[in-house]
Protein backbone atom coordinates (compact mmCIF):
# COMPACT_ATOMS: atom_id res chain seq x y z
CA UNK A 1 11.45 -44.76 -37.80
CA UNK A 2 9.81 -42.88 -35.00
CA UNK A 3 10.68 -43.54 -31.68
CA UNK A 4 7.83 -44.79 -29.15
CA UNK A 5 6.63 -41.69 -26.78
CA UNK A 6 7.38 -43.29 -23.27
CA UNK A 7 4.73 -41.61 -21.36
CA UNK A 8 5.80 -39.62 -18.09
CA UNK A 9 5.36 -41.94 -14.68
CA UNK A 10 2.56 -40.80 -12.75
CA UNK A 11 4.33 -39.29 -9.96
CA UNK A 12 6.53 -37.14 -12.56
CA UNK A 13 2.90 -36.02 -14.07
CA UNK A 14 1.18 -35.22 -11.50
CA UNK A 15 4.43 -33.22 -9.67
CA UNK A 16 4.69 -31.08 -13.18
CA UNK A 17 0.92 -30.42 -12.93
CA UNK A 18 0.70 -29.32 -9.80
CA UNK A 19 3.77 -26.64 -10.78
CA UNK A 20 2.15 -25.42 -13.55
CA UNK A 21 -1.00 -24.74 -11.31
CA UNK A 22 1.22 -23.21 -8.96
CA UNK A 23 2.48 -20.99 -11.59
CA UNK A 24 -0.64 -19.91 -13.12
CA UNK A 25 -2.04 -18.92 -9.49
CA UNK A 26 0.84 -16.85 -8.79
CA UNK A 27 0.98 -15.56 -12.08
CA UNK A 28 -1.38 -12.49 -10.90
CA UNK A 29 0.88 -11.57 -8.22
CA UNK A 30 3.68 -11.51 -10.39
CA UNK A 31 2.19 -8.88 -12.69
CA UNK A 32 1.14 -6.65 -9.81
CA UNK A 33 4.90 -6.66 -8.72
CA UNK A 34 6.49 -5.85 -12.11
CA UNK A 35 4.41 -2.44 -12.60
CA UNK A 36 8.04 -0.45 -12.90
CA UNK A 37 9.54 -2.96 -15.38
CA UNK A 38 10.60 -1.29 -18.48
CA UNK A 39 9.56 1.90 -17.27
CA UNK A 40 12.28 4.62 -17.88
CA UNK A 41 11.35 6.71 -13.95
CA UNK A 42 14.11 8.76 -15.39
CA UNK A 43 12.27 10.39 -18.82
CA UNK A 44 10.78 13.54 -18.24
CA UNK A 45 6.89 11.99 -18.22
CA UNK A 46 8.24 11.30 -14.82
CA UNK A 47 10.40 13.90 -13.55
CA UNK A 48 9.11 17.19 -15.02
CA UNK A 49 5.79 19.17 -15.52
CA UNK A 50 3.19 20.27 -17.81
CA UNK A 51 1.83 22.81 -15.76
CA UNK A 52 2.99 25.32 -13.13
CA UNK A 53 1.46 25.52 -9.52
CA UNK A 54 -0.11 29.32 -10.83
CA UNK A 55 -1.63 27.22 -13.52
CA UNK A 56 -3.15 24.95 -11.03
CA UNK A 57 -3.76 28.14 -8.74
CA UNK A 58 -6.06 29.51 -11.61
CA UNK A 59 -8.52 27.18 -12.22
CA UNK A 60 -9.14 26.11 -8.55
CA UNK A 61 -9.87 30.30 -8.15
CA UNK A 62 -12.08 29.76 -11.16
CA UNK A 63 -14.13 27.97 -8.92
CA UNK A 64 -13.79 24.89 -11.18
CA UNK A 65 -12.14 21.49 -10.20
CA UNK A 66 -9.98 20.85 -12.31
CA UNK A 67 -9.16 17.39 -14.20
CA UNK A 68 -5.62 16.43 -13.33
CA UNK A 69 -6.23 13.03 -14.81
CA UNK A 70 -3.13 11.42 -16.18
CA UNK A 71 -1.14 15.23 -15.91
CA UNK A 72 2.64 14.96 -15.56
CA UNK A 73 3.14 17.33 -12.19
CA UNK A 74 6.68 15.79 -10.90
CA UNK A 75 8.33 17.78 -8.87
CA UNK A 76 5.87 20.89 -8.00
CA UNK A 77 5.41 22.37 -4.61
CA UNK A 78 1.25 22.11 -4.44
CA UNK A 79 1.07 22.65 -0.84
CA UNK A 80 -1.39 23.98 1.22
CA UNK A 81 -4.10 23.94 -1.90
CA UNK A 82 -7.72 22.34 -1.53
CA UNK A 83 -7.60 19.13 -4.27
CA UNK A 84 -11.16 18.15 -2.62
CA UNK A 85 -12.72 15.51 -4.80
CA UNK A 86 -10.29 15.76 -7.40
CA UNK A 87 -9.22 13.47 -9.88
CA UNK A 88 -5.27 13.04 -10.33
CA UNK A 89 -6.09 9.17 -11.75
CA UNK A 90 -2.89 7.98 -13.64
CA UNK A 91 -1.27 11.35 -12.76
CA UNK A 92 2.90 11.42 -12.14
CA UNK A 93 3.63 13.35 -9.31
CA UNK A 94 6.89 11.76 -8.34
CA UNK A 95 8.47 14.03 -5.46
CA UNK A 96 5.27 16.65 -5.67
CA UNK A 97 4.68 18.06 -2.79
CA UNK A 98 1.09 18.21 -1.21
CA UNK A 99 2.48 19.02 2.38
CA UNK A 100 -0.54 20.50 4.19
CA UNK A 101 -3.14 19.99 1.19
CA UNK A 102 -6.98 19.18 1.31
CA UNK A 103 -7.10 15.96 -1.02
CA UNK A 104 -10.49 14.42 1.19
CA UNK A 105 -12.52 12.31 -1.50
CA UNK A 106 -9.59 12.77 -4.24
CA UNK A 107 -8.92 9.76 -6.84
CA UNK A 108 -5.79 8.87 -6.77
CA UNK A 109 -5.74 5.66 -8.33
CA UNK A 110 -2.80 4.71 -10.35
CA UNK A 111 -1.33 7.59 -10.01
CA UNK A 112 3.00 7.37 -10.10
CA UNK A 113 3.71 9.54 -6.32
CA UNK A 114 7.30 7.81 -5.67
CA UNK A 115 9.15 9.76 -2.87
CA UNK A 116 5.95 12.79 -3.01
CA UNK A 117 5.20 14.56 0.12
CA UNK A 118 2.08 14.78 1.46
CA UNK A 119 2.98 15.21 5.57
CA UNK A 120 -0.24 16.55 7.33
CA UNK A 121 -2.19 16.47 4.00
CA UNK A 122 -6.44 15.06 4.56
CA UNK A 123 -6.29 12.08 2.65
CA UNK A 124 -10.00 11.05 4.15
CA UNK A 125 -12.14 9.31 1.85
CA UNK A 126 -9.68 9.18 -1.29
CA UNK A 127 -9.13 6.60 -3.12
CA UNK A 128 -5.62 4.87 -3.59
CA UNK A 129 -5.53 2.11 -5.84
CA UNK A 130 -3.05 0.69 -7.80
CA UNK A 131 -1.01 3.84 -6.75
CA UNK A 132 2.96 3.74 -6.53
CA UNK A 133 4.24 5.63 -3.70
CA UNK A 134 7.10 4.11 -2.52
CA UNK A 135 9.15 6.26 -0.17
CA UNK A 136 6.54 8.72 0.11
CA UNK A 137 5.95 10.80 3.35
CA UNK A 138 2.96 10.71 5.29
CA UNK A 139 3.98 11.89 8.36
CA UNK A 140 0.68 12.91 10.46
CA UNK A 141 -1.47 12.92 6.91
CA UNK A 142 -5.34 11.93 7.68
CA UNK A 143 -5.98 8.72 5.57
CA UNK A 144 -9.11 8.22 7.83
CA UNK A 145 -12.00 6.08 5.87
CA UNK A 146 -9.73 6.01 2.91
CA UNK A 147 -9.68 3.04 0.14
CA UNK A 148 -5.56 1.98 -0.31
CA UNK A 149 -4.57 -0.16 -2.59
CA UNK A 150 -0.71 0.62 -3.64
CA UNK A 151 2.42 0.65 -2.89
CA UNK A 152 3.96 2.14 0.32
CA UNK A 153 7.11 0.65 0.56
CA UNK A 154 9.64 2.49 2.63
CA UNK A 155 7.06 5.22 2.95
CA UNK A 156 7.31 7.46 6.24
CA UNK A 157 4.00 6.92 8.01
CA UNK A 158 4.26 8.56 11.24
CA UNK A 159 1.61 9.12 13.82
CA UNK A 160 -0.53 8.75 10.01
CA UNK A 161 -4.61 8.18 10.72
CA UNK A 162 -6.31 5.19 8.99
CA UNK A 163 -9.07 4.87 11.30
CA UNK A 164 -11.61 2.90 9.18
CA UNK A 165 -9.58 2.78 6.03
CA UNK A 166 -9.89 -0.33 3.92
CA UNK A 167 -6.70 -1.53 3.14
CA UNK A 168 -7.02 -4.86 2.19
CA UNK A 169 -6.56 -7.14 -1.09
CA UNK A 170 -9.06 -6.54 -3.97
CA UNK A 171 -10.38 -10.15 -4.44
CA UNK A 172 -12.18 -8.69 -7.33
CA UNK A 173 -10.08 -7.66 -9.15
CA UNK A 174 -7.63 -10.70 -9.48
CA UNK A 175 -6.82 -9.74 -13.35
CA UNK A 176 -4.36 -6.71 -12.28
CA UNK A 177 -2.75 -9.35 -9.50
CA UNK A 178 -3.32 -9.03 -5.75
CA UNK A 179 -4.04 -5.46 -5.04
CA UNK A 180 -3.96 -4.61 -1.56
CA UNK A 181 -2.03 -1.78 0.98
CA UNK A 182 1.73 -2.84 0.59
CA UNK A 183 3.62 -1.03 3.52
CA UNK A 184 6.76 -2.99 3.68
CA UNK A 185 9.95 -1.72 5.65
CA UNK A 186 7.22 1.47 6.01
CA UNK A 187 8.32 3.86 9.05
CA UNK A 188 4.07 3.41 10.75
CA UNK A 189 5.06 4.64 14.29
CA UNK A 190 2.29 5.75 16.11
CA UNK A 191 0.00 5.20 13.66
CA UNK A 192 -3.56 5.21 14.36
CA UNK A 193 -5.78 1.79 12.46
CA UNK A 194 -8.24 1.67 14.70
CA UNK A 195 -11.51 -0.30 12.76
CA UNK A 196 -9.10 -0.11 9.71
CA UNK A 197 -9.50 -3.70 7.44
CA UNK A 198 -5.76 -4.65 7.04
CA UNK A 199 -6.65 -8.17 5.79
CA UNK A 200 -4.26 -9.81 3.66
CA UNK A 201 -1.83 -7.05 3.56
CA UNK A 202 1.87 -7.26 3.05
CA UNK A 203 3.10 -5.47 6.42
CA UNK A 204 6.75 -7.05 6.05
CA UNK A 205 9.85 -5.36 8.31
CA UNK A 206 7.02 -2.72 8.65
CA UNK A 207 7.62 -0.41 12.38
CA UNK A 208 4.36 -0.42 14.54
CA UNK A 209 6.14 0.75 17.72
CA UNK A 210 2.98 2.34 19.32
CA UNK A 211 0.56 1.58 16.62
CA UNK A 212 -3.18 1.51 17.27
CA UNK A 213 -4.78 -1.60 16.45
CA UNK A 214 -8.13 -1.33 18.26
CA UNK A 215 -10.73 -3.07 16.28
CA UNK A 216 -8.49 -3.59 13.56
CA UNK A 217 -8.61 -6.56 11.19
CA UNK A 218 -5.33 -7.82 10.48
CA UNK A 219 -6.31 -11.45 9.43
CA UNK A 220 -3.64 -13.24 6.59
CA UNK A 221 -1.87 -10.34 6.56
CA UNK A 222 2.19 -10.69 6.07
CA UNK A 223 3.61 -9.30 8.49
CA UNK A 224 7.09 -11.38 8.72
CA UNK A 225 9.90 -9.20 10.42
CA UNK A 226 7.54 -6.65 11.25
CA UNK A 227 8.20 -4.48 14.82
CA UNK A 228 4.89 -4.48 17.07
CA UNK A 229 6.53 -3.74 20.04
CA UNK A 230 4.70 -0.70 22.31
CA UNK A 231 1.48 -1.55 20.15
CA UNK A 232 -1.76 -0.69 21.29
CA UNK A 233 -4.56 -4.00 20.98
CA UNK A 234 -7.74 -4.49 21.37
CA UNK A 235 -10.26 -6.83 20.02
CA UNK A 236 -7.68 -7.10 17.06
CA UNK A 237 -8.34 -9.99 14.38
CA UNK A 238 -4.85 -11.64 14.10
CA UNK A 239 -6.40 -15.15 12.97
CA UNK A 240 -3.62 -16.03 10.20
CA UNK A 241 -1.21 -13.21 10.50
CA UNK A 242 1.99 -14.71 9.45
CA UNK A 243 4.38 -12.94 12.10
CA UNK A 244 7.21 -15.12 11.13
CA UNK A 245 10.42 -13.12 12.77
CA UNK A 246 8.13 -10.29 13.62
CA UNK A 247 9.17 -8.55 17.08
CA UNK A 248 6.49 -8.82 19.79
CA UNK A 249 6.43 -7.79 23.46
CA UNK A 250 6.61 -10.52 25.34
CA UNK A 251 3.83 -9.89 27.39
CA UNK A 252 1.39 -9.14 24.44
CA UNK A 253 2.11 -12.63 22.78
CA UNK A 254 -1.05 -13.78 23.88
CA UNK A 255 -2.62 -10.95 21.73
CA UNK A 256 -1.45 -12.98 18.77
CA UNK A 257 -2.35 -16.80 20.04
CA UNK A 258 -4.43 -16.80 16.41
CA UNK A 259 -1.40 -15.66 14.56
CA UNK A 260 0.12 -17.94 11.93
CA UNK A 261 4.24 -18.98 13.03
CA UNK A 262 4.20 -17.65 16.55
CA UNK A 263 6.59 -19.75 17.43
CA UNK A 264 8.81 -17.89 14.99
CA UNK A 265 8.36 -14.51 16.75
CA UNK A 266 10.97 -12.93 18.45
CA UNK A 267 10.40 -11.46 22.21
CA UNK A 268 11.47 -8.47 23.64
């Protein structure tokens, strides 16, 4: 004989409900954090290269831009070379170096640049999305107007321009998870946002030690842990910055009265 189905108490319901919608909301940002699983970084898709830097050479002499679309280029030295409104989308160029380069207007979206170099490269106007370039070097790089989208963790960011980039999340494009600028533990000294859109970004144990933040928007962005001190302010949005542990002058705290967890801060 069948047993009788005792049905679940209310409270018991409604508490495995409300999981299971906190589950499937978070379910996007899980995806957009496990890009790298299963992913052998070690095969030679992403540590060797189908052409040579004469090869490259060639065609941009030919007067032709060349298509570098989804091209395995790990590990070349491609510095100094004009990549103008090119398109590397879903390229690997893991530890390339584009030290120097022209790259204003380039696509870069989805493109696989872990630990690359692109130190005083003009970044202005690309597009970034969906890239990987953790541990990257930007050093004094011009990312001025540009759209990012990736990952920057650990990247080296100094004295880097993003006046009037966008890096905030792509609420549009919630089916690939929350896609915004992820620059956690990132090395940003005396970087220049000024009018950059930093909403909603993950900012975490990021260093801002004389960052320009004139006219930035920085509004729900994560910034827990994160090093502001000898930042430059003003007219910053800061409504719902979660600054949780984040290290602030003590005499700019008022600069972040909007700020979500001030209380939390620590003062120097």
């Amino acid at each position: 004989m069948a047993l009788p189905i005792k049905p679940l108490p209310i409270i018991r319901l409604f508490a495995c409900v409300t999981a299971l919608a906190g589950f499937v909301a978070l379910a996007p940002r899980l995806a957009a954090q496990d890009m790298m699983r299963g992913l052998d970084l070690s095969s030679p898709e992403y540590t060797t290269a189908e052409m040579t830097r004469a090869d490259i050479q060639k065609i941009l002499a030919s007067g032709k831009k060349p298509n570098l679309s989804s091209k395995s280029l790990n590990g070349l030295d491609l510095s100094g070379l004009d990549f103008s409104g090119v398109n590397f989308r879903a390229a690997r160029i893991n530890k390339t170096k584009f030290a120097g380069a022209k790259l204003e207007g380039a696509i870069l979206d989805q493109t696989w640049a872990i630990g690359a170099d692109f130190a005083g490269a003009d970044l202005s106007r690309a597009s970034l999305f969906a890239a990987q370039m953790q541990k990257s070097n930007f050093d004094n790089a011009d990312l001025s107007h540009a759209r990012i989208a990736g990952d920057f963790s650990g990247a080296q960011m100094r004295k880097t321009k993003f006046m009037g980039a966008n890096l905030s999340a792509g609420m549009t494009n919630q089916s690939m998870g929350l896609m915004r600028a992820v620059l956690r533990s990132a090395d940003l000294r005396g970087a220049d946002f000024e009018g950059a859109n930093m909403a909603r970004t993950d900012l975490e144990f990021a260093q801002f030690d004389g960052a320009n933040f004139t006219n930035a928007d920085l509004s729900g962005a994560d910034a827990g842990g994160a090093d502001f001190r000898g930042a430059i302010f003003g007219n910053t949005n800061l409504s719902g910055c979660d600054v949780t542990g984040a290290t602030i002058d003590a005499a700019q705290a008022h600069v972040f009265a909007e700020a979500d967890h001030l209380d939390r801060h620590i003062k120097k």
